[in-house]
Structures are given as structure tokens and as C-alpha cells.
N, C-alpha and C. Protein backbone atom coordinates (compact mmCIF):
# COMPACT_ATOMS: atom_id res chain seq x y z
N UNK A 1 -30.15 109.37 39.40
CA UNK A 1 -29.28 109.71 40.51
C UNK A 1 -28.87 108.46 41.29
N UNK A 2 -29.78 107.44 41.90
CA UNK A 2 -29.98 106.18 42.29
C UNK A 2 -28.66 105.51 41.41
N UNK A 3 -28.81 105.19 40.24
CA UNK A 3 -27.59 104.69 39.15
C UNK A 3 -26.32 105.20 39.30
N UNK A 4 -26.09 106.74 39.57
CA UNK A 4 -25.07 106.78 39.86
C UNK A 4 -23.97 106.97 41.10
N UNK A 5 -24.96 106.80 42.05
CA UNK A 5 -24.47 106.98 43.54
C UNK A 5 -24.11 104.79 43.79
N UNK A 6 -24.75 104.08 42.64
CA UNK A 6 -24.42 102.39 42.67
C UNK A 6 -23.30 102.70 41.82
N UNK A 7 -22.73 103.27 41.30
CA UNK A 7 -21.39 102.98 40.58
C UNK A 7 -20.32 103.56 41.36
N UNK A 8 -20.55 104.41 42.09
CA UNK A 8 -19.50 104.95 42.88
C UNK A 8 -19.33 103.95 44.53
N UNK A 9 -20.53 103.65 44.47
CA UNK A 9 -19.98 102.68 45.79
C UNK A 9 -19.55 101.53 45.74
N UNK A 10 -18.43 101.04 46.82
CA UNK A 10 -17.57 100.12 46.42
C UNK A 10 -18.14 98.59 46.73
N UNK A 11 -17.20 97.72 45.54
CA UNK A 11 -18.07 96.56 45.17
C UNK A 11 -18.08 95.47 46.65
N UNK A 12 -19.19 95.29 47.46
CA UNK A 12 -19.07 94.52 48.59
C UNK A 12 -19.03 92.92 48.05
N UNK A 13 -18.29 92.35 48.40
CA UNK A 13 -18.14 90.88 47.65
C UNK A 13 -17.72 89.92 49.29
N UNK A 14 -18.06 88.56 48.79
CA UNK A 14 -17.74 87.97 50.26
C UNK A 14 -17.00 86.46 49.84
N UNK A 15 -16.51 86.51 50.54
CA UNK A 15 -14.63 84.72 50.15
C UNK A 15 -16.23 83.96 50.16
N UNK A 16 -15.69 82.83 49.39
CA UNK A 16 -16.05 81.58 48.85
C UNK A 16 -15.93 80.66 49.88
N UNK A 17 -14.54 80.87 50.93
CA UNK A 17 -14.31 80.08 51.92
C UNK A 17 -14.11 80.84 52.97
N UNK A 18 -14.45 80.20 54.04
CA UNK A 18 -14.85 81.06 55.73
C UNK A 18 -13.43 80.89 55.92
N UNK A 19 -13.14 81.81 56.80
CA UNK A 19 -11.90 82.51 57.50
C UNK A 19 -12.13 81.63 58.85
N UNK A 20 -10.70 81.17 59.16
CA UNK A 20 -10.87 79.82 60.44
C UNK A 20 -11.20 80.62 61.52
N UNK A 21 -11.79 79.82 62.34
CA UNK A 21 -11.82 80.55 63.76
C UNK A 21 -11.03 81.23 64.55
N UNK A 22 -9.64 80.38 64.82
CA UNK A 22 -8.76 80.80 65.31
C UNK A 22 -8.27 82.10 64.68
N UNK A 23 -7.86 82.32 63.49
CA UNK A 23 -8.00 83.30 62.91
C UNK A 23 -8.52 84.50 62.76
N UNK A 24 -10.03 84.52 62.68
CA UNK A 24 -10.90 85.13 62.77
C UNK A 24 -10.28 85.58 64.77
N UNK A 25 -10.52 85.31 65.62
CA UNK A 25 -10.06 85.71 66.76
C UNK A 25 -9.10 86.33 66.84
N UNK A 26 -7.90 85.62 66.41
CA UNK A 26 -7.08 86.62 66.15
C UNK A 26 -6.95 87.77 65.91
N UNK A 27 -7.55 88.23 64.83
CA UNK A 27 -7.69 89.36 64.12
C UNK A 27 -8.81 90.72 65.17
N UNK A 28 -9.37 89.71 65.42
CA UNK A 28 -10.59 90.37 65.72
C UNK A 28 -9.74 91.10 67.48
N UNK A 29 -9.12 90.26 67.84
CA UNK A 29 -8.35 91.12 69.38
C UNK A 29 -7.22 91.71 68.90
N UNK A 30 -6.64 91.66 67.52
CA UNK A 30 -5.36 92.68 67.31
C UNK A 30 -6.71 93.97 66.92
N UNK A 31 -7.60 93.89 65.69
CA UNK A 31 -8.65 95.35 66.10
C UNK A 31 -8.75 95.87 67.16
N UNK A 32 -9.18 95.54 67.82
CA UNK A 32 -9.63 95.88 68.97
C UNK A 32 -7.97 96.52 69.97
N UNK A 33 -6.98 95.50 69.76
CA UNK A 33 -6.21 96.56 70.44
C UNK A 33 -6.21 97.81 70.10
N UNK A 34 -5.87 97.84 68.45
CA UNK A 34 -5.67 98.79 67.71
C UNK A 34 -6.91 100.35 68.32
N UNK A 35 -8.05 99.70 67.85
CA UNK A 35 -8.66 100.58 68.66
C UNK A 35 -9.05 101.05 70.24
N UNK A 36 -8.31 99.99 70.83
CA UNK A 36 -7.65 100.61 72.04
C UNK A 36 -6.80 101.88 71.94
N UNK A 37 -5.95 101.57 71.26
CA UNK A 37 -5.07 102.34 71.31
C UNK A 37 -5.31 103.89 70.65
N UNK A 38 -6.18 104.00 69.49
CA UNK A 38 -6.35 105.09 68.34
C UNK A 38 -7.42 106.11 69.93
N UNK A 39 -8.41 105.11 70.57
CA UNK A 39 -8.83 105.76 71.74
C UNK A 39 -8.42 106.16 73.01
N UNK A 40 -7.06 105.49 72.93
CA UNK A 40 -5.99 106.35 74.27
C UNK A 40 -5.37 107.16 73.43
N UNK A 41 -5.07 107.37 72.00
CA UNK A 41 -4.34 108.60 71.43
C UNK A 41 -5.52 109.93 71.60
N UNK A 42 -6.28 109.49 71.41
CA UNK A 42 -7.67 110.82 71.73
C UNK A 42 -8.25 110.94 72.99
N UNK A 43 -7.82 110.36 73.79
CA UNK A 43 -7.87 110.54 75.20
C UNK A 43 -6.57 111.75 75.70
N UNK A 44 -5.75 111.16 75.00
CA UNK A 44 -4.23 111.80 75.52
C UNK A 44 -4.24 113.21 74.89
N UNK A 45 -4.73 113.64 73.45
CA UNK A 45 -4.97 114.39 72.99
C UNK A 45 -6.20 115.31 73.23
N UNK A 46 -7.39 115.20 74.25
CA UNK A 46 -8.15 115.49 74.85
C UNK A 46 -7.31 116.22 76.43
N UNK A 47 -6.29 115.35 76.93
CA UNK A 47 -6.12 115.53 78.06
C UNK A 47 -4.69 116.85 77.61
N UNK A 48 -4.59 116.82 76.80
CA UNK A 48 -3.24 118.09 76.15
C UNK A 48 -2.16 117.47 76.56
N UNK A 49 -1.50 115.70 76.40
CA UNK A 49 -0.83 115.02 76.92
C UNK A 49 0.26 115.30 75.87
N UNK A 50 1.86 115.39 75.96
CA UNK A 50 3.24 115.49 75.35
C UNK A 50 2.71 115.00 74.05
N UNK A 51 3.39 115.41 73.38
CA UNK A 51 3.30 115.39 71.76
C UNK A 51 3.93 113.70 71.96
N UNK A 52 5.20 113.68 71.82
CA UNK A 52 5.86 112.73 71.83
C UNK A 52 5.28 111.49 72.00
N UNK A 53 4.69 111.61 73.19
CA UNK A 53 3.61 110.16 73.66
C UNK A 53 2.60 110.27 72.97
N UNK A 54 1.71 111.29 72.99
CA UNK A 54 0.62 111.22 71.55
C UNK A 54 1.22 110.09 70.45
N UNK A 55 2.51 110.90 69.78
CA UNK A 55 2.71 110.14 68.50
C UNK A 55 3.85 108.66 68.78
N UNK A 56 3.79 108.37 69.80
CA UNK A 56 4.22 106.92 70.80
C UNK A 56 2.68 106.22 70.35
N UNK A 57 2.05 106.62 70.80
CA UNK A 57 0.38 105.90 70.75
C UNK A 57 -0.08 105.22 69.33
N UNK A 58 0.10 106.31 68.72
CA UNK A 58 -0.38 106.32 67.43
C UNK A 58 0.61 105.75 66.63
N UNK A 59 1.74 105.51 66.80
CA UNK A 59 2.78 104.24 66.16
C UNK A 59 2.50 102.76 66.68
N UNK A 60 1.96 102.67 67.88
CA UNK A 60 1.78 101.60 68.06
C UNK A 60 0.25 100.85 67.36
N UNK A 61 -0.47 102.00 67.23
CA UNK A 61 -1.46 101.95 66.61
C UNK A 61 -1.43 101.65 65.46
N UNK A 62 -0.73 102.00 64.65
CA UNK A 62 -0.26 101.99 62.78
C UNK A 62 0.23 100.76 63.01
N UNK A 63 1.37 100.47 63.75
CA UNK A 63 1.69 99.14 63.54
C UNK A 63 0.76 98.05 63.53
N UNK A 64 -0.41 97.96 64.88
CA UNK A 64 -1.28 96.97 64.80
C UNK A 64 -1.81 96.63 63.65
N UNK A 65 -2.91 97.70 63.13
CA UNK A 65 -3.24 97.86 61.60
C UNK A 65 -2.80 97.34 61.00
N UNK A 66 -1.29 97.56 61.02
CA UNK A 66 -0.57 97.13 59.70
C UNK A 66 -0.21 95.65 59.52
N UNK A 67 -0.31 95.00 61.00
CA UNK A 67 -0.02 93.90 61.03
C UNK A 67 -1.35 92.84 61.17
N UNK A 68 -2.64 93.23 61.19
CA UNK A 68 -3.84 92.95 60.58
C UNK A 68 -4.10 92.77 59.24
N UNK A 69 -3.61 93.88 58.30
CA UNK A 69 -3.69 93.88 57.10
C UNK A 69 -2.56 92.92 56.39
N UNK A 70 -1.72 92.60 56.81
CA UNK A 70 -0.29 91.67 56.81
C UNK A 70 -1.08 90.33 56.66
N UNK A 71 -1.85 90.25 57.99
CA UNK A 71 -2.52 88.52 58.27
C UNK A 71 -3.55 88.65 57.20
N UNK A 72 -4.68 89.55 56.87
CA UNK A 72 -5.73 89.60 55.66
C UNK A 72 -5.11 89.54 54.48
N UNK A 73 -4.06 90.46 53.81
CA UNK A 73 -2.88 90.15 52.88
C UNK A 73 -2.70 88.55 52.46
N UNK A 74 -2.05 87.84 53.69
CA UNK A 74 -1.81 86.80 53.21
C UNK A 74 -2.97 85.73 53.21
N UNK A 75 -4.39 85.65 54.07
CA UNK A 75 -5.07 84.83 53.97
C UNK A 75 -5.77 85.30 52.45
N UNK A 76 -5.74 86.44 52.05
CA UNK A 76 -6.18 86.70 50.62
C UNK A 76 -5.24 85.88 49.57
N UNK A 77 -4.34 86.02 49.81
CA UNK A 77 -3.43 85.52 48.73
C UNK A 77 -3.79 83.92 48.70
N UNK A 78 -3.62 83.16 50.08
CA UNK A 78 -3.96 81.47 50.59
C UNK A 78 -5.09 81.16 49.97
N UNK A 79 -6.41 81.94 49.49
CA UNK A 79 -7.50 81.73 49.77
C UNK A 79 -8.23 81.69 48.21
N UNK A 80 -8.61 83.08 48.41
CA UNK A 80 -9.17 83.71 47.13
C UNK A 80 -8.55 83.67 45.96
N UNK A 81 -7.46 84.18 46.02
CA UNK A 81 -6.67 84.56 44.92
C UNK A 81 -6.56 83.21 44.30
N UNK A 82 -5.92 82.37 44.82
CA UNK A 82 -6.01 80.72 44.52
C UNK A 82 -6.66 80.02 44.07
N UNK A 83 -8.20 80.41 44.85
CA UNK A 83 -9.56 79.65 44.16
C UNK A 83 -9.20 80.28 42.70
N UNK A 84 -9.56 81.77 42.67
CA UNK A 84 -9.83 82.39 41.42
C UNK A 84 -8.44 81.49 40.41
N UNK A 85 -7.59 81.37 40.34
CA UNK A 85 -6.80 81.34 39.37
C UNK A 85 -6.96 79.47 39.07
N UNK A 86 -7.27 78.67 40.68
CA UNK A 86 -7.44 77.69 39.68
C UNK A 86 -9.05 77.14 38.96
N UNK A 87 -9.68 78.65 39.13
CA UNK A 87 -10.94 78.38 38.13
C UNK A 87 -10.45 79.18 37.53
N UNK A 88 -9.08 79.29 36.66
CA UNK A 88 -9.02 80.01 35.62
C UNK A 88 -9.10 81.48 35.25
N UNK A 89 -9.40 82.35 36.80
CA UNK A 89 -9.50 83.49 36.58
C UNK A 89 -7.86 84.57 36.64
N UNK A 90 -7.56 84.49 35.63
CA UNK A 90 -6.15 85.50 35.93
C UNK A 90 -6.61 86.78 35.79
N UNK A 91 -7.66 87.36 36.10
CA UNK A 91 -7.68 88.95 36.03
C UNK A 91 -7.62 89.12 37.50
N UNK A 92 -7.52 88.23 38.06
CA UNK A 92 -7.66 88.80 39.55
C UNK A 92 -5.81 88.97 40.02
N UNK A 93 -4.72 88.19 38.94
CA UNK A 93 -3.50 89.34 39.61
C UNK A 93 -3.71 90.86 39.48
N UNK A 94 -4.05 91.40 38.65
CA UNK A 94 -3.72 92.92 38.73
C UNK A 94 -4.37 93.50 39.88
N UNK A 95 -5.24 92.78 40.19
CA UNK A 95 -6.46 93.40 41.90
C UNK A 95 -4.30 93.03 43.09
N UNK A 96 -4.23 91.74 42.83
CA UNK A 96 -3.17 91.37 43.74
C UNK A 96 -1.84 92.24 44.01
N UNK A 97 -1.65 92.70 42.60
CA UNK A 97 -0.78 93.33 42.60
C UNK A 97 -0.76 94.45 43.36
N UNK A 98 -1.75 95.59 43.04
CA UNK A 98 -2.52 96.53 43.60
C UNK A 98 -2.61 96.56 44.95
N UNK A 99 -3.09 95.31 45.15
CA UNK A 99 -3.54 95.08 47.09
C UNK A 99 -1.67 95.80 47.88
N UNK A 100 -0.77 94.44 46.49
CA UNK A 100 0.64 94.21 47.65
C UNK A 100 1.07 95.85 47.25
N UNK A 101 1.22 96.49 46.33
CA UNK A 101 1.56 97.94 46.25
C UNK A 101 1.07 98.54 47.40
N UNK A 102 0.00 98.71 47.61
CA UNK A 102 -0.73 99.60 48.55
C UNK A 102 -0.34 99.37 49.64
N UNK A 103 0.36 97.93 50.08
CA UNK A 103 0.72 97.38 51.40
C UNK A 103 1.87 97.33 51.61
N UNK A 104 2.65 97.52 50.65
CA UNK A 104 4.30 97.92 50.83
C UNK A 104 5.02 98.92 50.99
């Protein structure tokens, strides 16, 4: 059972090279807006606040996200992807490809 509850969980792996500081900050206060915001949409939705503004909240919310995953996107591509290919690893486009599908 042990064996197969390790194949279903997903592979935790960690960059070769640290993510800059500035960066890392970055990211870390666009989260945090983000979840500012996903917690004033459930505030507002707690309080039985206009639909409209509910889904005002929650666009601004998607956008943050999305523009987190935009900055991780490309430091993946700068980073990893790069190392891997110039040690020769080309199986890691089809992971790339995959990533930019899912993000487009």
C-alpha cells in the first residue's frame, strides 16, 4: 500500500541554483497579495457582498497568480531548463512544453 500511495505522489525536486533574493521577495509579496485578496473574496462572500465585486476580487486575484507563475515560468526557463540542456539533458523540453501549455 506504502508503494503505491509513493507513486502517486508528486515528484518533490529542488533548482540546482537559488532563486535571487530580490526575487524571491518579490514573489513572495505578489503571494501574499494574492492571498490577500482570495481572503477579502471570502470575507465579501461571508458578508453576502454584490456578486459583481465578489467576482471584481477574485479577478484581481487570478491575475496576481497568474503573474507569479509568469515570473516562476520564466526563472524556470533562465535557470533549470538551461542547466539541464547544457548537461545534455533534452528530455526536459517536453516537461517545458507542458509547463508553457498549461500557462497559456
Amino acid at each position: 500500500m506504502k508503494q503505491e500511495r509513493k507513486a502517486r505522489e508528486p515528484l518533490c525536486r529542488y533548482k540546482k541554483t537559488q532563486r535571487s533574493e530580490a526575487l524571491q521577495k518579490d514573489v513572495q509579496t505578489r503571494l501574499n497579495r494574492a492571498i490577500g485578496q482570495l481572503n477579502a473574496a471570502k470575507e465579501m462572500l461571508d458578508d453576502n457582498r454584490y456578486c459583481g465585486d465578489v467576482l471584481m476580487q477574485l479577478s484581481a486575484a487570478e491575475k496576481a497568480v497568474r503573474r507569479v507563475s509568469e515570473i516562476i515560468l520564466r526563472e524556470h526557463l533562465e535557470t533549470c531548463v538551461v542547466e539541464e540542456i547544457r548537461a545534455g539533458n533534452n528530455e526536459v523540453i517536453p516537461e517545458v512544453m507542458n509547463l508553457i501549455k498549461n500557462f497559456s
